[in-house]
Protein backbone atom coordinates (compact mmCIF):
# COMPACT_ATOMS: atom_id res chain seq x y z
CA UNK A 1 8.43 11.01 -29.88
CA UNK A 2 6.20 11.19 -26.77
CA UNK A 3 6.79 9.71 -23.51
CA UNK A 4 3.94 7.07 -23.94
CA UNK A 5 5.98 5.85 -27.31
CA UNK A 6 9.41 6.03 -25.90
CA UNK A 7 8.01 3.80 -23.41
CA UNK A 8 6.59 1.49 -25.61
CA UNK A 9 10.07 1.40 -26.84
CA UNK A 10 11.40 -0.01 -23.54
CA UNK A 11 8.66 -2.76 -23.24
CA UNK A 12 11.05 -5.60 -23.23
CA UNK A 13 14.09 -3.85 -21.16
CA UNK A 14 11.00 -3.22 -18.72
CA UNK A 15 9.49 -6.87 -18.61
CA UNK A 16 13.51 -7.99 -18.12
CA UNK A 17 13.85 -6.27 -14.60
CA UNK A 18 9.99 -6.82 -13.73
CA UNK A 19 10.79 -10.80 -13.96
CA UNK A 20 14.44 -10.45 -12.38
CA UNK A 21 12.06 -9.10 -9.06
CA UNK A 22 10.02 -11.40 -9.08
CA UNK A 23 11.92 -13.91 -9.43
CA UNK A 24 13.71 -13.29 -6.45
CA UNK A 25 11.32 -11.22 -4.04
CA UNK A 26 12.31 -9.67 -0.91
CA UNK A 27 10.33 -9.09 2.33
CA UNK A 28 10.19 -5.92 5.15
CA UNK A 29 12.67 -2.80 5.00
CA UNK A 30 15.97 -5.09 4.00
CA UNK A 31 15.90 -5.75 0.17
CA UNK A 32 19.28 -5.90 -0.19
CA UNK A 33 18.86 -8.36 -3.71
CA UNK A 34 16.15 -5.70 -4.84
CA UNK A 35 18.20 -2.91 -4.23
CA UNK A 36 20.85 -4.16 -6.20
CA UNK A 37 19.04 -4.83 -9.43
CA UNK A 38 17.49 -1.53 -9.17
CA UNK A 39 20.65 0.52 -9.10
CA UNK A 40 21.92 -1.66 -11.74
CA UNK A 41 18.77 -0.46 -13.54
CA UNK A 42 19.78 3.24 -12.64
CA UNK A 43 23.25 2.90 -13.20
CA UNK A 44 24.20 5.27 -16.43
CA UNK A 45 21.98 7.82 -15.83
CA UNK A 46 22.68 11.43 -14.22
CA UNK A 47 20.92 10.73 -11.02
CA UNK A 48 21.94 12.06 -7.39
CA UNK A 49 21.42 8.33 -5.06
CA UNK A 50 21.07 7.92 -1.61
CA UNK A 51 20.48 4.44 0.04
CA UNK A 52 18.66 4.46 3.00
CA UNK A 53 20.10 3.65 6.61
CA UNK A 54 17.67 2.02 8.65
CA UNK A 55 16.07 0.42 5.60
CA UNK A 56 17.08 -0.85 1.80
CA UNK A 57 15.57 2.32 -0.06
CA UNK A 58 16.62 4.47 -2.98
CA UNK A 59 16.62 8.15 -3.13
CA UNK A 60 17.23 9.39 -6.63
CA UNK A 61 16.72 12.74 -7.72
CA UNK A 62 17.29 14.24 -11.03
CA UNK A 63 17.66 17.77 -11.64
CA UNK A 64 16.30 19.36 -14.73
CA UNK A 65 18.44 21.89 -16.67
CA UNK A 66 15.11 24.52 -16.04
CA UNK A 67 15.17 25.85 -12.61
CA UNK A 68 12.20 24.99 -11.18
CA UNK A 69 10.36 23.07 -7.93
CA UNK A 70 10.36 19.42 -7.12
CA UNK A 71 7.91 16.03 -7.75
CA UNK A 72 8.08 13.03 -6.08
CA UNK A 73 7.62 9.79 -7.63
CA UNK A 74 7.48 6.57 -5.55
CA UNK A 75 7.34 3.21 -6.08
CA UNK A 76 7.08 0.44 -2.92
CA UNK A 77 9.54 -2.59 -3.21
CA UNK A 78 8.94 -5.55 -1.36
CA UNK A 79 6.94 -8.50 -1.37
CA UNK A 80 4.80 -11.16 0.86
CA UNK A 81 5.12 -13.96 2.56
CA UNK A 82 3.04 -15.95 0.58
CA UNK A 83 3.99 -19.14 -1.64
CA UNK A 84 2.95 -18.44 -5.52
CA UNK A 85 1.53 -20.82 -7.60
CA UNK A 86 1.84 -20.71 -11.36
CA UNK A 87 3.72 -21.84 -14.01
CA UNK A 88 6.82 -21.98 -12.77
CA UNK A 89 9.03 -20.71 -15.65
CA UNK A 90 8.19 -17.15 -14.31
CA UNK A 91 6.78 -18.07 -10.42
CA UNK A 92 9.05 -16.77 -7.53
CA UNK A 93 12.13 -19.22 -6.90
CA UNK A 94 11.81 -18.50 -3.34
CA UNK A 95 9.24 -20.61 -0.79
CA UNK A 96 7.06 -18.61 0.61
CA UNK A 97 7.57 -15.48 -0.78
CA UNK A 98 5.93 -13.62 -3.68
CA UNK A 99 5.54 -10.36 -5.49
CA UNK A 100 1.57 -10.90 -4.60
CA UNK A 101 0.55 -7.56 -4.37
CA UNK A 102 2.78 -6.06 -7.84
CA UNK A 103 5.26 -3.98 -6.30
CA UNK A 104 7.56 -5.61 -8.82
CA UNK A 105 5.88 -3.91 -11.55
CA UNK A 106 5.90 -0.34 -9.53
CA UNK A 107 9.43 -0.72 -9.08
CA UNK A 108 10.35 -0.93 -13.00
CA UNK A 109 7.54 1.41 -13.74
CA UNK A 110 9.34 4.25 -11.39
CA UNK A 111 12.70 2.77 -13.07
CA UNK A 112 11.48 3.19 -16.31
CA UNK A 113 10.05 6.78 -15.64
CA UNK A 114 13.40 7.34 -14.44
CA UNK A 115 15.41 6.78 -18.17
CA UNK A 116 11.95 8.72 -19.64
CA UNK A 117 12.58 11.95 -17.84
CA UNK A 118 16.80 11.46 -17.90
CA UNK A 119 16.47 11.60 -21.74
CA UNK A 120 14.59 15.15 -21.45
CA UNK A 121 16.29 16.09 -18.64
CA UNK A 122 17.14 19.29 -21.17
CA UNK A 123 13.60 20.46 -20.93
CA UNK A 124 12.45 19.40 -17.42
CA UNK A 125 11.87 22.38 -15.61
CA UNK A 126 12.78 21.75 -12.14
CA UNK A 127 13.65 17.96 -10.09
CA UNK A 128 12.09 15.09 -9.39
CA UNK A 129 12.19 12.38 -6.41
CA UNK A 130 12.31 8.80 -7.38
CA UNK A 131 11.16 7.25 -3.98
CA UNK A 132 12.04 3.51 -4.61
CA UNK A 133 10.77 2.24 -0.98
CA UNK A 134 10.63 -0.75 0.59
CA UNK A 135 8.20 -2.16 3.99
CA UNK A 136 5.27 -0.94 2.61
CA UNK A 137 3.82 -4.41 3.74
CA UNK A 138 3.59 -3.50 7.31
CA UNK A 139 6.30 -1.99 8.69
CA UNK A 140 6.22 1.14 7.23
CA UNK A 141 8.91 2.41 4.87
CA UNK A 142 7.27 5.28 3.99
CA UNK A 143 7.64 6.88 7.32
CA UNK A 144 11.05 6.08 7.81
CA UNK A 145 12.35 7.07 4.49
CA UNK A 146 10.05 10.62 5.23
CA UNK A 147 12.65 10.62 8.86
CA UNK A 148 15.77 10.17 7.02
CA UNK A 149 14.90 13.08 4.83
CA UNK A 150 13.89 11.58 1.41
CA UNK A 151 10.91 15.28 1.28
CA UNK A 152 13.93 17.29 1.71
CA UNK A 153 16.49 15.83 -0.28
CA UNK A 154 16.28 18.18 -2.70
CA UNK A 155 16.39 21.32 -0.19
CA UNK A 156 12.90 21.95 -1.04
CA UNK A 157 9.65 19.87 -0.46
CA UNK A 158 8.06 18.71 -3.20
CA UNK A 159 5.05 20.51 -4.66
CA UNK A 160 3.07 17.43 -5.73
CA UNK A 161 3.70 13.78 -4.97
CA UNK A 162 2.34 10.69 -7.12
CA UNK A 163 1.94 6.89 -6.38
CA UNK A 164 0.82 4.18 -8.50
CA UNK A 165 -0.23 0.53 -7.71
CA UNK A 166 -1.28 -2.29 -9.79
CA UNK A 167 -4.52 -4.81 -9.19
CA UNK A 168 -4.83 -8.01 -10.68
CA UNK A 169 -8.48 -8.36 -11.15
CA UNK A 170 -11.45 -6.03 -10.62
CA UNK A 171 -10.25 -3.57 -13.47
CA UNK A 172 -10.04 -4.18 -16.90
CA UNK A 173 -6.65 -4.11 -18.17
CA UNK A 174 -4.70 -0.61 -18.44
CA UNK A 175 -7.67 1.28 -16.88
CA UNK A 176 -6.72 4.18 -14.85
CA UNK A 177 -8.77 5.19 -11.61
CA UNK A 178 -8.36 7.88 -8.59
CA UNK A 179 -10.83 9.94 -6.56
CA UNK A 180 -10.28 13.31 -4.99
CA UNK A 181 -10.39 12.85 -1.19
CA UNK A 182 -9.82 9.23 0.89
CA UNK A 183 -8.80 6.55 -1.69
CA UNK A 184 -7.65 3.82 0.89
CA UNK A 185 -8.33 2.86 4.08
CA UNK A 186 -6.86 3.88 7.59
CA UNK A 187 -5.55 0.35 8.95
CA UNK A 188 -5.09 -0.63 12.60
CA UNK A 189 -4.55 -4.16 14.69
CA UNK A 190 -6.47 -4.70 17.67
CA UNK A 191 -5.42 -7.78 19.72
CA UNK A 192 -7.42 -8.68 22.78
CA UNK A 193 -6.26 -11.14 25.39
CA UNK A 194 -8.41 -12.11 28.33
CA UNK A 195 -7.79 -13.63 31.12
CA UNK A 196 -9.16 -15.64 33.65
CA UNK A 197 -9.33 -18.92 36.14
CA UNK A 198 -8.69 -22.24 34.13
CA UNK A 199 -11.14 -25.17 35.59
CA UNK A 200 -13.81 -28.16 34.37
CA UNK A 201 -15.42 -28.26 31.78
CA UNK A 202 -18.02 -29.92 34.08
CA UNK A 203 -17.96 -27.54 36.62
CA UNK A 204 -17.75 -23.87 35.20
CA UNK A 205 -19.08 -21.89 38.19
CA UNK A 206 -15.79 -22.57 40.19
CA UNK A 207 -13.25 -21.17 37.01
CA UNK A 208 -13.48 -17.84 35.23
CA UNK A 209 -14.07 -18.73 31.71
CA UNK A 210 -12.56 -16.11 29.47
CA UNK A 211 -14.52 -17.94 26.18
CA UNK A 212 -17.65 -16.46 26.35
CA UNK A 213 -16.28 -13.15 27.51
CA UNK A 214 -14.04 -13.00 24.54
CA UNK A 215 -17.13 -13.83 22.00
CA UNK A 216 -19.10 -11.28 23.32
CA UNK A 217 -16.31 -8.98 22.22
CA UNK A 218 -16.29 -10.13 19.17
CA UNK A 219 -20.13 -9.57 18.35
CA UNK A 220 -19.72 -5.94 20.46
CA UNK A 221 -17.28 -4.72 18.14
CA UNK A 222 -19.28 -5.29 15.67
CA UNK A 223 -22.62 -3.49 17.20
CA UNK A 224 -20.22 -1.20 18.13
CA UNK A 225 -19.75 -0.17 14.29
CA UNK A 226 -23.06 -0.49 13.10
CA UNK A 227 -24.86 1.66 16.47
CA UNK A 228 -21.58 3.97 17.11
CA UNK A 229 -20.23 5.34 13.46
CA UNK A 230 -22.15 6.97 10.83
CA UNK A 231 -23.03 4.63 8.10
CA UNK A 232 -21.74 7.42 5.25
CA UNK A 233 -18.56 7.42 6.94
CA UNK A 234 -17.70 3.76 7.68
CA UNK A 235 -15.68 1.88 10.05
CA UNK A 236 -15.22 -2.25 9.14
CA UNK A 237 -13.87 -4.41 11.97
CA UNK A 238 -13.05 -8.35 10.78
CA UNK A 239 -11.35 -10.48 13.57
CA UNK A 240 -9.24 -13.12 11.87
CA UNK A 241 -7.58 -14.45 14.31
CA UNK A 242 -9.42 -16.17 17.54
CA UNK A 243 -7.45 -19.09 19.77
CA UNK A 244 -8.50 -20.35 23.21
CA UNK A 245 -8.00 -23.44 24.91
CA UNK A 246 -6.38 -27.34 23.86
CA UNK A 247 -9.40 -29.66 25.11
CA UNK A 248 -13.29 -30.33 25.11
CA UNK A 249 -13.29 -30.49 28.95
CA UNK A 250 -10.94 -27.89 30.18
CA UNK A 251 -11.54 -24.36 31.37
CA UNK A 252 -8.84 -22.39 29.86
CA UNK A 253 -6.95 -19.28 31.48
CA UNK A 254 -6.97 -17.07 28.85
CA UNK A 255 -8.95 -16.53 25.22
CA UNK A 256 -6.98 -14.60 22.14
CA UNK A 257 -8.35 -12.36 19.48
CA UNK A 258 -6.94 -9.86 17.01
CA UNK A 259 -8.66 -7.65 14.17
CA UNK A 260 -8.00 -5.48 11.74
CA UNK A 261 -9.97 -2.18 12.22
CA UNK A 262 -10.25 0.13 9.31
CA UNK A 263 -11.58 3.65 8.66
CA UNK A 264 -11.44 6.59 6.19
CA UNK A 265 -11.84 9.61 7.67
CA UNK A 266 -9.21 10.67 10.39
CA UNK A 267 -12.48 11.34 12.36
CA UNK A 268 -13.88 8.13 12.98
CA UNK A 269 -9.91 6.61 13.16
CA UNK A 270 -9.22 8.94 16.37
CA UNK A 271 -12.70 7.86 17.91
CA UNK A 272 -12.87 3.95 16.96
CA UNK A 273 -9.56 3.26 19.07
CA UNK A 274 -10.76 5.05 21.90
CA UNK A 275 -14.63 3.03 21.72
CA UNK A 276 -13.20 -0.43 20.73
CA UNK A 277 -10.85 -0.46 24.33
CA UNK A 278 -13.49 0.97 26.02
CA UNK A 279 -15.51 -2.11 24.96
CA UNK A 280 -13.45 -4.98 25.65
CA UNK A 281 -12.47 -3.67 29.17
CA UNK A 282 -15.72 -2.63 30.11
CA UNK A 283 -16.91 -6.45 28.76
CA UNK A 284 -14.22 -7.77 30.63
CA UNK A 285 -15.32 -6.11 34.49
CA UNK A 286 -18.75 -6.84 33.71
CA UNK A 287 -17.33 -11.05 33.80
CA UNK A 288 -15.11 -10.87 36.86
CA UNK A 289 -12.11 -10.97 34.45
CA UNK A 290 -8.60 -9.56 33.31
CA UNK A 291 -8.29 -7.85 29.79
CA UNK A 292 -5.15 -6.45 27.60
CA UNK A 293 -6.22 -4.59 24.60
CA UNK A 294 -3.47 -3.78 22.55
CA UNK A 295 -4.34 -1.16 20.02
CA UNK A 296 -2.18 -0.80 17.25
CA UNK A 297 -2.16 2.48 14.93
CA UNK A 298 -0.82 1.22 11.87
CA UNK A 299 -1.37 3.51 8.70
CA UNK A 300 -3.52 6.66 8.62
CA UNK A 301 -6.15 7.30 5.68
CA UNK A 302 -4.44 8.15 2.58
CA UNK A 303 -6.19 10.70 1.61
CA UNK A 304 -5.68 12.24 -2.30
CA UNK A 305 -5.46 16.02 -2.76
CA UNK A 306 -8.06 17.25 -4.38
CA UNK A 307 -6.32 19.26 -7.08
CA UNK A 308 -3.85 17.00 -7.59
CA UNK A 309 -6.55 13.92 -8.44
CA UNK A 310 -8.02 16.30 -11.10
CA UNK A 311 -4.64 17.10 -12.63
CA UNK A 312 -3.57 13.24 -12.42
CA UNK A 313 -7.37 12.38 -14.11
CA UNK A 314 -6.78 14.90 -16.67
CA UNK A 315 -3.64 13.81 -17.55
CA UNK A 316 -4.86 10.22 -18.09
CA UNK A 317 -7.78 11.21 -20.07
CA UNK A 318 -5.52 13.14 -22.42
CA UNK A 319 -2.82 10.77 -22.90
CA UNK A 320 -4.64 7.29 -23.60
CA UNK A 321 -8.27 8.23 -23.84
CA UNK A 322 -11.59 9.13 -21.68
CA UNK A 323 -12.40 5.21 -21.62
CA UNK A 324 -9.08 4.19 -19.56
CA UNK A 325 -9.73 6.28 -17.34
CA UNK A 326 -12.49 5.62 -14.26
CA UNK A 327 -13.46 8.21 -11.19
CA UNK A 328 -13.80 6.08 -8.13
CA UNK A 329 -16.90 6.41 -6.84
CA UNK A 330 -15.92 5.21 -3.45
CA UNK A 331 -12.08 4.45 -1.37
CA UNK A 332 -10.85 0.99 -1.80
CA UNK A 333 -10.78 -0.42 1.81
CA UNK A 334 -6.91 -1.57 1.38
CA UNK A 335 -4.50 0.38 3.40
CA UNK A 336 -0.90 2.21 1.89
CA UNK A 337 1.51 3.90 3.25
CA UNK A 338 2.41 6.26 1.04
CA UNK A 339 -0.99 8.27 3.56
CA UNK A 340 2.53 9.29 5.05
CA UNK A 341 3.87 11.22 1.89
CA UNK A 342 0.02 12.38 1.20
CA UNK A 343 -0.28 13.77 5.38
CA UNK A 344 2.84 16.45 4.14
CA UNK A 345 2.86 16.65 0.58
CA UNK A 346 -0.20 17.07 -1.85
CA UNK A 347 -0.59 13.82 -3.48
CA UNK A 348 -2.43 11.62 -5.98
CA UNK A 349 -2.76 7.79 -5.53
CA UNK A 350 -3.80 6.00 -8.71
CA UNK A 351 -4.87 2.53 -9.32
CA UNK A 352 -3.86 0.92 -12.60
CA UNK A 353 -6.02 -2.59 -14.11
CA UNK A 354 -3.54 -5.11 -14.91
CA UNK A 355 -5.48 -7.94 -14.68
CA UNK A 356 -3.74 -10.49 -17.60
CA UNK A 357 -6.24 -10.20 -21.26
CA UNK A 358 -6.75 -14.01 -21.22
CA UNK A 359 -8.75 -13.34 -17.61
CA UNK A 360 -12.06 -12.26 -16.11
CA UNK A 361 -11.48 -9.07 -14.23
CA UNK A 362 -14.27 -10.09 -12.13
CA UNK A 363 -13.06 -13.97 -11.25
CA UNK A 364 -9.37 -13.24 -11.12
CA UNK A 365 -7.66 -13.66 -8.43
CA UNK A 366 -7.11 -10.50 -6.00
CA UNK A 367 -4.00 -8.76 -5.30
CA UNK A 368 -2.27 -10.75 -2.10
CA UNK A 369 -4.03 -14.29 -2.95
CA UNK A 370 -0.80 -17.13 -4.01
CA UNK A 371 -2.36 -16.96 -7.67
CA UNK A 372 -2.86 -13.47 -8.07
CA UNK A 373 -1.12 -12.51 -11.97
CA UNK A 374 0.03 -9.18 -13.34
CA UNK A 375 0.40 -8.64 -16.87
CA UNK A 376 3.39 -7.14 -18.21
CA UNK A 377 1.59 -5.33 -20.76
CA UNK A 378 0.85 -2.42 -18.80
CA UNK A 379 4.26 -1.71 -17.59
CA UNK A 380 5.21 0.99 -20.52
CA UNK A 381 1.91 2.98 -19.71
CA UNK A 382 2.33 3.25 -16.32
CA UNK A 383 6.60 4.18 -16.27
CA UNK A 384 4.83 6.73 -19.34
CA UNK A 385 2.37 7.83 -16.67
CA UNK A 386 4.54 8.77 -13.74
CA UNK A 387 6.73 10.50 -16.82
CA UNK A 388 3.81 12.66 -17.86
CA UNK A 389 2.82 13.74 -14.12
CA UNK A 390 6.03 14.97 -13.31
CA UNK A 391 6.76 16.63 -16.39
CA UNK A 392 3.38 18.09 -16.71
CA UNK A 393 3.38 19.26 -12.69
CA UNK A 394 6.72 21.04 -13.30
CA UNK A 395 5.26 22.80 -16.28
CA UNK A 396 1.99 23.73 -14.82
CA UNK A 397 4.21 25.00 -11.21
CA UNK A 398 6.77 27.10 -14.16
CA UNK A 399 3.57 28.63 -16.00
């Protein structure tokens, strides 16, 4: 039996723990509810586990009865604080939190991957990392699972390392698609406060009025992308955030922006922190006025391995069929942190459609939005797929 129809075997075990997740999602690094389920999940199976200290993370590795090298496999854990709506027989049954962007389903995919390559542990030729992490929302699992040693756990690094992630509209259904090169987005957060003399409305020459300093910025930044950066390697700067002042006729002291800045070469993410605080200060002294610009580095480009996209593409192609599978043409302008794992290990990040069959890939709702929907139906391909790329990687490293 192959791995896609053992799989297919385990649809309903696999839908089971996908709707205990989401049920009950979990935000940050401490998923101590998620963590639970998925060792219960792993619990039976000859796995070495290690829980993470400074976060609620799994490290499982199996070891295959071949000698060989090591794969990682990871899967992020945690949610958003966003409030679902749906039908709520299967909606989160916690306010304000929601398995928006389908980490649920990565989690029982790499769980499900996990019993695939336990039952052939006999003719796995070498280990494999099951990276169950959480924080990939923001503060940053990846990295601190990479510091407490999750490459190394093995005493070797791993050869090849593979991601997936689910989107709820776009894609048709059970499409595949990765590129070679940058497939997401560098992220950072800029936040700009300036600050100045509060006063009059009526009388603005005796106050500083940060306002129209802070605007100025805002417009800048965005000359600054489209006269500073080459267009064929982007930079996109959105301020969503802007507050100043409580009242029509008052002067305030001080005006508050932040945006996110993203990029996709490591290039233009060195240079646009350095130009974008160069701006806002140098705006700032040409008013007369005060100016913190905090720039936060958030996550760097994750950038696929070029050898290790073909082999994931080829593997896709051959197990379900040239048409589910789809070469991006261009990165996705999201940001991951598994551009962590890919800055030390050569890695593949793949994109999976699982956009529900009774919706319009093209008017569904987005990964992150409160009705965003993931179908369960393509949770046995994608546990099969993480399967296949470790067991074919170990082969094609024995050969």
């Amino acid at each position: 039996m192959s791995l896609r129809e053992s799989a297919a075997d385990m649809r309903d075990e696999l839908a089971r723990l996908r709707h205990a997740l989401h049920r009950e999602p979990e935000l940050g690094l401490d998923l101590p509810r998620t963590q639970e389920k998925v060792l219960t999940a792993l619990s039976g199976l000859p796995l070495e586990v290690r829980l993470g200290e400074g976060l609620s993370s799994i490290t499982a590795v199996l070891r295959g009865s071949l000698p060989g090298p090591t794969v990682l496999l990871r899967g992020d854990m945690d949610a958003l604080p966003v409030t679902e709506r749906g039908d709520a027989a299967v909606t989160s049954r916690l306010a304000g939190r929601m398995h928006a962007c389908g980490h649920d389903l990565h989690t029982t995919m790499l769980a499900g991957a996990a019993h695939l390559l336990a039952a052939g542990r006999d003719r796995l030729a070498g280990n494999v990392i099951f990276m169950f992490q959480p924080g990939e929302e923001g503060p940053g699992g990846a990295k601190i699972m990479i510091d407490e040693g999750v490459l190394d756990v093995t005493g070797e690094r791993p050869v090849a390392a593979y991601a997936l992630h689910v989107i709820s509209s776009i894609l048709p259904q059970g499409v595949f698609v990765t590129r070679s090169g940058p497939i997401m987005a560098a992220a950072d957060r800029f936040t700009v406060t300036v600050r100045g003399t509060g006063g009059h409305g009526a009388s603005p020459h005796r106050a500083k009025d940060p306002i129209p300093a802070a605007c100025e910025m805002v417009t800048a930044l965005q000359t600054m992308v489209t006269r500073g950066f080459d267009v064929f390697d982007p930079v996109v700067v959105t301020v969503g955030s802007f507050h100043a002042g409580s009242a029509d006729n008052v002067i305030p002291e001080e005006a508050r922006f932040e945006a996110t800045i993203r990029s996709f070469s490591s290039a233009a993410h060195a240079r646009v922190q350095e130009r974008a605080v160069t701006l806002v200060k140098g705006i700032a002294a040409a008013h007369g006025l005060e100016v913190d610009a905090d720039y936060e580095v958030s996550y760097p480009v994750t950038v696929n391995d070029g050898a290790e996209a073909r082999f994931a593409g080829a593997a896709i192609r051959e197990v379900y069929g040239e048409r589910r599978f789809v070469e991006a043409p261009q990165p996705f302008t999201g940001s991951e942190d598994f551009s962590f794992v890919c800055d030390q290990v050569p890695s593949a990040f793949v994109a999976l459609g699982a956009c529900p069959a009774d919706l319009d890939p093209g008017r569904a709702a987005y990964n992150h939005a409160p009705e965003a929907r993931f179908d369960d139906a393509v949770l046995p391909d994608g546990a099969a797929l993480y399967a296949e790329l470790a067991t074919r990687r170990l082969a094609l490293a024995a050969n």
